[in-house]
PDB file of N, CA and C in Angstrom:
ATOM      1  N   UNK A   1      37.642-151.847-121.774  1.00  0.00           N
ATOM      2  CA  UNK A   1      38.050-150.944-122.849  1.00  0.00           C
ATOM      3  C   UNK A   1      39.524-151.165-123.156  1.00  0.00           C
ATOM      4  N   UNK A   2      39.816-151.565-124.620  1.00  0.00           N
ATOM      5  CA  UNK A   2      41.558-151.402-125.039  1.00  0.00           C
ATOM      6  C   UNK A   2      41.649-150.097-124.743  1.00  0.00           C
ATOM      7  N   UNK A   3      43.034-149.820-124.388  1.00  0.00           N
ATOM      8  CA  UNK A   3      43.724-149.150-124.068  1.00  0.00           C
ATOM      9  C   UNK A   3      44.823-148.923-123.919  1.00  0.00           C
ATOM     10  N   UNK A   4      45.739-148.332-124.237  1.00  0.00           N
ATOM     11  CA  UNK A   4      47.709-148.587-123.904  1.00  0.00           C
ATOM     12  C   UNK A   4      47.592-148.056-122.852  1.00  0.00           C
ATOM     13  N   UNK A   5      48.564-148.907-122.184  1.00  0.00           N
ATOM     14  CA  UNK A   5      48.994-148.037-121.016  1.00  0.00           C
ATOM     15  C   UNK A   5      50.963-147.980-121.002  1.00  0.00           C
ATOM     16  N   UNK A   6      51.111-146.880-120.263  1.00  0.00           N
ATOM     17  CA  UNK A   6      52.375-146.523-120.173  1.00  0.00           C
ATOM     18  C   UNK A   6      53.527-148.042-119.739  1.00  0.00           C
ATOM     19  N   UNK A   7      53.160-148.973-119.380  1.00  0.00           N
ATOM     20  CA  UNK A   7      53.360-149.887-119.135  1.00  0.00           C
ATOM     21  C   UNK A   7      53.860-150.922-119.904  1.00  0.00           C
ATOM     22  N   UNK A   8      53.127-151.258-120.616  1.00  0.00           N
ATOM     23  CA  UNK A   8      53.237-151.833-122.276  1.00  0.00           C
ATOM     24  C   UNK A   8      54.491-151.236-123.155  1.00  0.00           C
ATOM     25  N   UNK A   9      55.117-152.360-123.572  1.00  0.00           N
ATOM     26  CA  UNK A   9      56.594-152.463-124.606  1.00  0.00           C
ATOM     27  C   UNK A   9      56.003-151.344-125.667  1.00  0.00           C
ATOM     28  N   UNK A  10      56.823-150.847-126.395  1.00  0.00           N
ATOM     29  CA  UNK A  10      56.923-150.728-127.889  1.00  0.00           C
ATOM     30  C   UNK A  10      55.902-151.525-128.734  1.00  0.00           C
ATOM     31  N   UNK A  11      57.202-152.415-128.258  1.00  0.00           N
ATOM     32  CA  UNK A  11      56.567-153.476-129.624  1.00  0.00           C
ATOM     33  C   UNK A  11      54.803-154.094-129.137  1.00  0.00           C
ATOM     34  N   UNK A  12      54.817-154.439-128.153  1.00  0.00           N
ATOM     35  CA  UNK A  12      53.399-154.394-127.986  1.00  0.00           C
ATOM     36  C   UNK A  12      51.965-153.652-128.698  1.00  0.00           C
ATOM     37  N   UNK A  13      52.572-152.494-128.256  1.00  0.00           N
ATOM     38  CA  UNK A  13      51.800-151.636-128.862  1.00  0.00           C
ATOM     39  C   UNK A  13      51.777-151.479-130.021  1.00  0.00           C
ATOM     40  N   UNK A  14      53.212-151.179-130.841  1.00  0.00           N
ATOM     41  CA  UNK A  14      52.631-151.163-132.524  1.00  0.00           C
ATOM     42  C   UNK A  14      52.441-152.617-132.772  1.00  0.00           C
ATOM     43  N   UNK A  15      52.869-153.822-132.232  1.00  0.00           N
ATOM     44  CA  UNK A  15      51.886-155.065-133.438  1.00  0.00           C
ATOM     45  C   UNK A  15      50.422-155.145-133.234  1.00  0.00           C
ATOM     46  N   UNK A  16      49.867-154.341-132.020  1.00  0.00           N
ATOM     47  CA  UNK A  16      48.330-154.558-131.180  1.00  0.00           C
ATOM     48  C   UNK A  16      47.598-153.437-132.128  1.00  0.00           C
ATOM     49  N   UNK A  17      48.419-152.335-132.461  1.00  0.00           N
ATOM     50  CA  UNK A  17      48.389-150.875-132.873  1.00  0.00           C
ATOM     51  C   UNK A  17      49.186-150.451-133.758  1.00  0.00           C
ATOM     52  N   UNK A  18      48.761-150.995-134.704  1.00  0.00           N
ATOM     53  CA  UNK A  18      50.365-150.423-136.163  1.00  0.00           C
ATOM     54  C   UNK A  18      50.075-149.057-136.769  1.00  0.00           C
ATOM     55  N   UNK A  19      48.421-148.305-136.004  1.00  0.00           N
ATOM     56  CA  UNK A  19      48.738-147.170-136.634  1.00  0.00           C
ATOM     57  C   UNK A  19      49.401-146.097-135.448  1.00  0.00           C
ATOM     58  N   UNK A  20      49.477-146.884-134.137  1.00  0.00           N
ATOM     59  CA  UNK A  20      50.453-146.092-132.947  1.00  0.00           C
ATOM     60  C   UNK A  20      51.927-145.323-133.705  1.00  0.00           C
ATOM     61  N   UNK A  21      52.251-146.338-134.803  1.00  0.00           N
ATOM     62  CA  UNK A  21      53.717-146.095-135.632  1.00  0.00           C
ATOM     63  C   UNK A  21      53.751-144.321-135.917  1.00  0.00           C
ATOM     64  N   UNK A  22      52.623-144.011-136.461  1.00  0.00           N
ATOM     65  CA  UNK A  22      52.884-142.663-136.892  1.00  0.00           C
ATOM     66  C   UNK A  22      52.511-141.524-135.867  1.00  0.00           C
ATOM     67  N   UNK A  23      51.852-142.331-134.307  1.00  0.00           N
ATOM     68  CA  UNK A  23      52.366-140.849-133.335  1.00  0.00           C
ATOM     69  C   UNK A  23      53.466-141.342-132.494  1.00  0.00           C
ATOM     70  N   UNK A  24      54.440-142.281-132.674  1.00  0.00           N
ATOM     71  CA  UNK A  24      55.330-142.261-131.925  1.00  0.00           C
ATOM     72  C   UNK A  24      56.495-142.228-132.832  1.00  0.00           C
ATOM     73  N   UNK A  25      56.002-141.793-134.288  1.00  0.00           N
ATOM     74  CA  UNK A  25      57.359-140.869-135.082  1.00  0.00           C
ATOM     75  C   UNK A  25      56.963-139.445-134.999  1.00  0.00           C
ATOM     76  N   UNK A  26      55.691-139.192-134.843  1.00  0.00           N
ATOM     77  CA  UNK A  26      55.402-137.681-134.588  1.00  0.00           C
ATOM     78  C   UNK A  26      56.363-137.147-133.163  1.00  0.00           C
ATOM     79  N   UNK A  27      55.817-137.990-132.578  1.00  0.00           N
ATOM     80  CA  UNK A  27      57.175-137.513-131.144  1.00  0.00           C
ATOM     81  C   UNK A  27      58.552-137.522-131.293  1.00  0.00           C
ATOM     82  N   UNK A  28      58.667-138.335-132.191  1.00  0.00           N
ATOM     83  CA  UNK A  28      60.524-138.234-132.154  1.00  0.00           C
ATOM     84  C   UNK A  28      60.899-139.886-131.576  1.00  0.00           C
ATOM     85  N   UNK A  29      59.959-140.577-131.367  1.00  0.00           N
ATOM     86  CA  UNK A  29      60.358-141.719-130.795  1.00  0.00           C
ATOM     87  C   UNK A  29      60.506-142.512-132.155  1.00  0.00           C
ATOM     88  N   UNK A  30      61.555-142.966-132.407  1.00  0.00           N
ATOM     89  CA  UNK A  30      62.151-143.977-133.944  1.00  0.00           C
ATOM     90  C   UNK A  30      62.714-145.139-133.335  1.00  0.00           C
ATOM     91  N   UNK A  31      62.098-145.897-131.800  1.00  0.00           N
ATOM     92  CA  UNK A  31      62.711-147.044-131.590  1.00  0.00           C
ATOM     93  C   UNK A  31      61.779-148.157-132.371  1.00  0.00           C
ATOM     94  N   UNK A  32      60.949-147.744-133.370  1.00  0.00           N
ATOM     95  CA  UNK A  32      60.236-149.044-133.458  1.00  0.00           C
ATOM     96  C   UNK A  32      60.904-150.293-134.159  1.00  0.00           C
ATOM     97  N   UNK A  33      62.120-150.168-134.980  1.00  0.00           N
ATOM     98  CA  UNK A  33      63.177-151.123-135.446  1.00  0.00           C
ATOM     99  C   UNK A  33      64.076-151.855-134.130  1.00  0.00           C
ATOM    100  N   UNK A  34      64.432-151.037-133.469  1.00  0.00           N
ATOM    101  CA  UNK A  34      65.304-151.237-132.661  1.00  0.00           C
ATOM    102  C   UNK A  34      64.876-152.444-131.296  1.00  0.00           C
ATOM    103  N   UNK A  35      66.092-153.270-131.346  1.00  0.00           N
ATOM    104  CA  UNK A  35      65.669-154.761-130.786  1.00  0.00           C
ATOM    105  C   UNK A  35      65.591-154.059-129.142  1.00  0.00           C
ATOM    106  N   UNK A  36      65.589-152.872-128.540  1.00  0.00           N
ATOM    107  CA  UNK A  36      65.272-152.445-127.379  1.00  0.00           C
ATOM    108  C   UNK A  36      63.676-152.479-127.071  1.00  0.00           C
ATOM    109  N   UNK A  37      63.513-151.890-128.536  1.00  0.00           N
ATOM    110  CA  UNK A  37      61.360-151.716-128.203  1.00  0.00           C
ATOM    111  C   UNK A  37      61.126-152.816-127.798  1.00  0.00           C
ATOM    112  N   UNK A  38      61.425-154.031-127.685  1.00  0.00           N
ATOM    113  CA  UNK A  38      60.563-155.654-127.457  1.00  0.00           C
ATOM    114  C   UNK A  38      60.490-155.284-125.594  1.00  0.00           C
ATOM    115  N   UNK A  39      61.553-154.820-125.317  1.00  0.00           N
ATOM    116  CA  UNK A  39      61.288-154.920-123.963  1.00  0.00           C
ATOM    117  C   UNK A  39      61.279-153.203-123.170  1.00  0.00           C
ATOM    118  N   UNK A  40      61.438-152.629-123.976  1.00  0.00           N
ATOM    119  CA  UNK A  40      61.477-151.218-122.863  1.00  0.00           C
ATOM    120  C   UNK A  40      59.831-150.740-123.141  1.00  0.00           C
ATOM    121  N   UNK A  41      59.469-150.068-121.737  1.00  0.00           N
ATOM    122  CA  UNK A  41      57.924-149.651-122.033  1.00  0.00           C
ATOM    123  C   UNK A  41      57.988-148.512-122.374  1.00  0.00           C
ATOM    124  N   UNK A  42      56.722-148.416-122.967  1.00  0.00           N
ATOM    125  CA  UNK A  42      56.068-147.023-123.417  1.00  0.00           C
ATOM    126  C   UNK A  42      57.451-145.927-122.751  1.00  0.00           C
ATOM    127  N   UNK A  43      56.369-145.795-121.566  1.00  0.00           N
ATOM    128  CA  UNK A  43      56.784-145.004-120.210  1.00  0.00           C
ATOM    129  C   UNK A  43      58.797-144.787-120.367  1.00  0.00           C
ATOM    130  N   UNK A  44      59.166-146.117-120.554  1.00  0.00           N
ATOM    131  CA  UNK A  44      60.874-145.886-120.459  1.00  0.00           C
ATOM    132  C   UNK A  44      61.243-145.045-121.901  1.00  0.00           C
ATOM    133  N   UNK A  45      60.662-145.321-122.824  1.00  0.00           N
ATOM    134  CA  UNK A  45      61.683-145.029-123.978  1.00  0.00           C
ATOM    135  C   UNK A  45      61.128-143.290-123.931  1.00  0.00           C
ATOM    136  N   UNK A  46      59.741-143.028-123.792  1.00  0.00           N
ATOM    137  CA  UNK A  46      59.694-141.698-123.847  1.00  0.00           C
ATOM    138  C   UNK A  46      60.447-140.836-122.538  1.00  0.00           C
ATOM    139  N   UNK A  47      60.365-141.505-121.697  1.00  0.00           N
ATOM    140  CA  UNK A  47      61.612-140.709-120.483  1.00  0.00           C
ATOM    141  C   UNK A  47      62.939-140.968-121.233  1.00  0.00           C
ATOM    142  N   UNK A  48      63.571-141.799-121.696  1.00  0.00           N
ATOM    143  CA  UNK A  48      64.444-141.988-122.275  1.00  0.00           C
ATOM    144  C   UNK A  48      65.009-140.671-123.753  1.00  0.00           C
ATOM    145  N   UNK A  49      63.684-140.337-123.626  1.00  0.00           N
ATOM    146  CA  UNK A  49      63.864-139.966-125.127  1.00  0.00           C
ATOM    147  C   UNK A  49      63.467-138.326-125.005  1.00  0.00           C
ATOM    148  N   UNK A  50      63.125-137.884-123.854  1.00  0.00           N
ATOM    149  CA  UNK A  50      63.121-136.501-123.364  1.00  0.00           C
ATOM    150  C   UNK A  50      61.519-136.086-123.868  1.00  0.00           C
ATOM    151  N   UNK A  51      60.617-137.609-123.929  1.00  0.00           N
ATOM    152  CA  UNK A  51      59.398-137.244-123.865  1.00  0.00           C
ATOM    153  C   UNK A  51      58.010-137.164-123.136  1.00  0.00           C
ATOM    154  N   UNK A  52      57.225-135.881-123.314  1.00  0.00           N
ATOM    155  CA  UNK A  52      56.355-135.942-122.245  1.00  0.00           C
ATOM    156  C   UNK A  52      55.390-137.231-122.416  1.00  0.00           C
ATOM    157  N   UNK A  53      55.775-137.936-121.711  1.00  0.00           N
ATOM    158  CA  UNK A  53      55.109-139.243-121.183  1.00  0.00           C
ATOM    159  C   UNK A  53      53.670-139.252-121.741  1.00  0.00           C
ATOM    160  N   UNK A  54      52.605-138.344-120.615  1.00  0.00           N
ATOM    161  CA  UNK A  54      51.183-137.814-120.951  1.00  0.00           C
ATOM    162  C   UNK A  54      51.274-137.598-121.967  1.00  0.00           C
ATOM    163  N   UNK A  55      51.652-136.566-122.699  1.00  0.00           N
ATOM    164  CA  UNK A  55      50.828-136.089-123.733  1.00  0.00           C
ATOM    165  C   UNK A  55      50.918-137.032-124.774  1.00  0.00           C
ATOM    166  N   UNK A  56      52.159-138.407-124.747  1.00  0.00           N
ATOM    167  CA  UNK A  56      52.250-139.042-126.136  1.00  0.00           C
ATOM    168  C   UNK A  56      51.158-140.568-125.617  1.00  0.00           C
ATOM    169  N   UNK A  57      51.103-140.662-124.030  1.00  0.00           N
ATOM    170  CA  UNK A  57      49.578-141.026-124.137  1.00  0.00           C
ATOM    171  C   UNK A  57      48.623-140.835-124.736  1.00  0.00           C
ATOM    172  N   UNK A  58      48.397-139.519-124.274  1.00  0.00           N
ATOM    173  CA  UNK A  58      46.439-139.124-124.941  1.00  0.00           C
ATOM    174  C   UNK A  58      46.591-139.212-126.437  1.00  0.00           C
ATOM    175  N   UNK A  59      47.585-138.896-127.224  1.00  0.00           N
ATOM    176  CA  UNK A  59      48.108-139.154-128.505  1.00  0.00           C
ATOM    177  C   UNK A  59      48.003-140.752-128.927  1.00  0.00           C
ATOM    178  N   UNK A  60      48.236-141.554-128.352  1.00  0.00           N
ATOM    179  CA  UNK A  60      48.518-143.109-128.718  1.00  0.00           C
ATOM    180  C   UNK A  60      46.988-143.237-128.508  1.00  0.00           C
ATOM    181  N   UNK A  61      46.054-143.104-127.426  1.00  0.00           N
ATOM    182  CA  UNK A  61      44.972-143.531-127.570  1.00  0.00           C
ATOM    183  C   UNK A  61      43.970-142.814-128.618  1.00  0.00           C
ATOM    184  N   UNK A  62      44.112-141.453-128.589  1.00  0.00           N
ATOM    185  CA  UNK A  62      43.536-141.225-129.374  1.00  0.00           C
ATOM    186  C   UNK A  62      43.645-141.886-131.103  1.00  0.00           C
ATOM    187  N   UNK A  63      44.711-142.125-131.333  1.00  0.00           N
ATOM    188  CA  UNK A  63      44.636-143.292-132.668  1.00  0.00           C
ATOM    189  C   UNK A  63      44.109-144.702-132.462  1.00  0.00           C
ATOM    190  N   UNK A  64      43.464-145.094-131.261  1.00  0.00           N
ATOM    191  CA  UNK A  64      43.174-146.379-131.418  1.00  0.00           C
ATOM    192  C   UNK A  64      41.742-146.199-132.283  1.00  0.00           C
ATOM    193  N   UNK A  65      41.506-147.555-133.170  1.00  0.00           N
ATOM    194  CA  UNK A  65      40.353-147.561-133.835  1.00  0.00           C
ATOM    195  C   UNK A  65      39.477-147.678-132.657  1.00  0.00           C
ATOM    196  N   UNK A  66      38.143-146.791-133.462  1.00  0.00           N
ATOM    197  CA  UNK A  66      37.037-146.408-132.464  1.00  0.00           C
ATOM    198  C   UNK A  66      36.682-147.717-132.182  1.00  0.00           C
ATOM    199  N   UNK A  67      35.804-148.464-132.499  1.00  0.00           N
ATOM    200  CA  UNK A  67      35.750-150.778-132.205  1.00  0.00           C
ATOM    201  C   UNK A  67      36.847-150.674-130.787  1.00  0.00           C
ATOM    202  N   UNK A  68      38.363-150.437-131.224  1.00  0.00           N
ATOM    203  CA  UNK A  68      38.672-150.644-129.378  1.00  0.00           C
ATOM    204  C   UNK A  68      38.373-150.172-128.361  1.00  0.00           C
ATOM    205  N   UNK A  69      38.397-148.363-128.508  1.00  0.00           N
ATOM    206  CA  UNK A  69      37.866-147.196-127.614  1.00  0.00           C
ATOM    207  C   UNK A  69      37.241-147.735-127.258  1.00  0.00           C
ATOM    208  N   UNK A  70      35.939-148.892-127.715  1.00  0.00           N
ATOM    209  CA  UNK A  70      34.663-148.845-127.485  1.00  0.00           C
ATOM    210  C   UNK A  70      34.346-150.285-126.037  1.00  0.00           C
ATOM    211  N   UNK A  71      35.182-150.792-126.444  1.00  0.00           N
ATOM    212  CA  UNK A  71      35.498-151.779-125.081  1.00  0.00           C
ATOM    213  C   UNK A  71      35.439-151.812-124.267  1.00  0.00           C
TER     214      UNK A  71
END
C-alpha cells in the first residue's frame, strides 16, 4: 500500500502527491518552495514548524488518490 510516511522529504511527497500541497498549506507548512523541503522530512519540518506530526499524517494520507490507498 502507498503511503507517506513521516520519513519522506517534502519534496518527495508533493512530486509523488501534488495534491499533499493543499494539506500541508492547511497546516501552516509553506516550505514547499523552499530549497530546505528537498531534504528535511515530513516529520522535521512539522516539528520544526510547531506541528502536530500525527494529525498532519492522517491528513496527508487521507488525500492520497483512492488507486494508491488501494496498494
Amino acid at each position: 500500500m502507498d503511503k507517506i510516511t513521516k520519513d519522506m522529504t517534502i519534496m518527495d511527497v508533493v512530486n509523488k502527491y501534488p495534491q499533499s500541497i493543499k494539506v500541508f498549506f492547511e497546516h501552516g507548512l509553506f516550505c514547499i518552495g523552499c530549497n530546505v523541503a528537498y531534504r528535511e522530512t515530513v516529520e522535521q519540518g512539522a516539528t520544526a514548524h510547531g506541528i502536530d506530526v500525527d494529525g498532519l499524517m492522517v491528513k496527508l494520507n487521507q488525500a492520497l488518490p483512492l488507486e494508491a490507498a488501494k496498494k
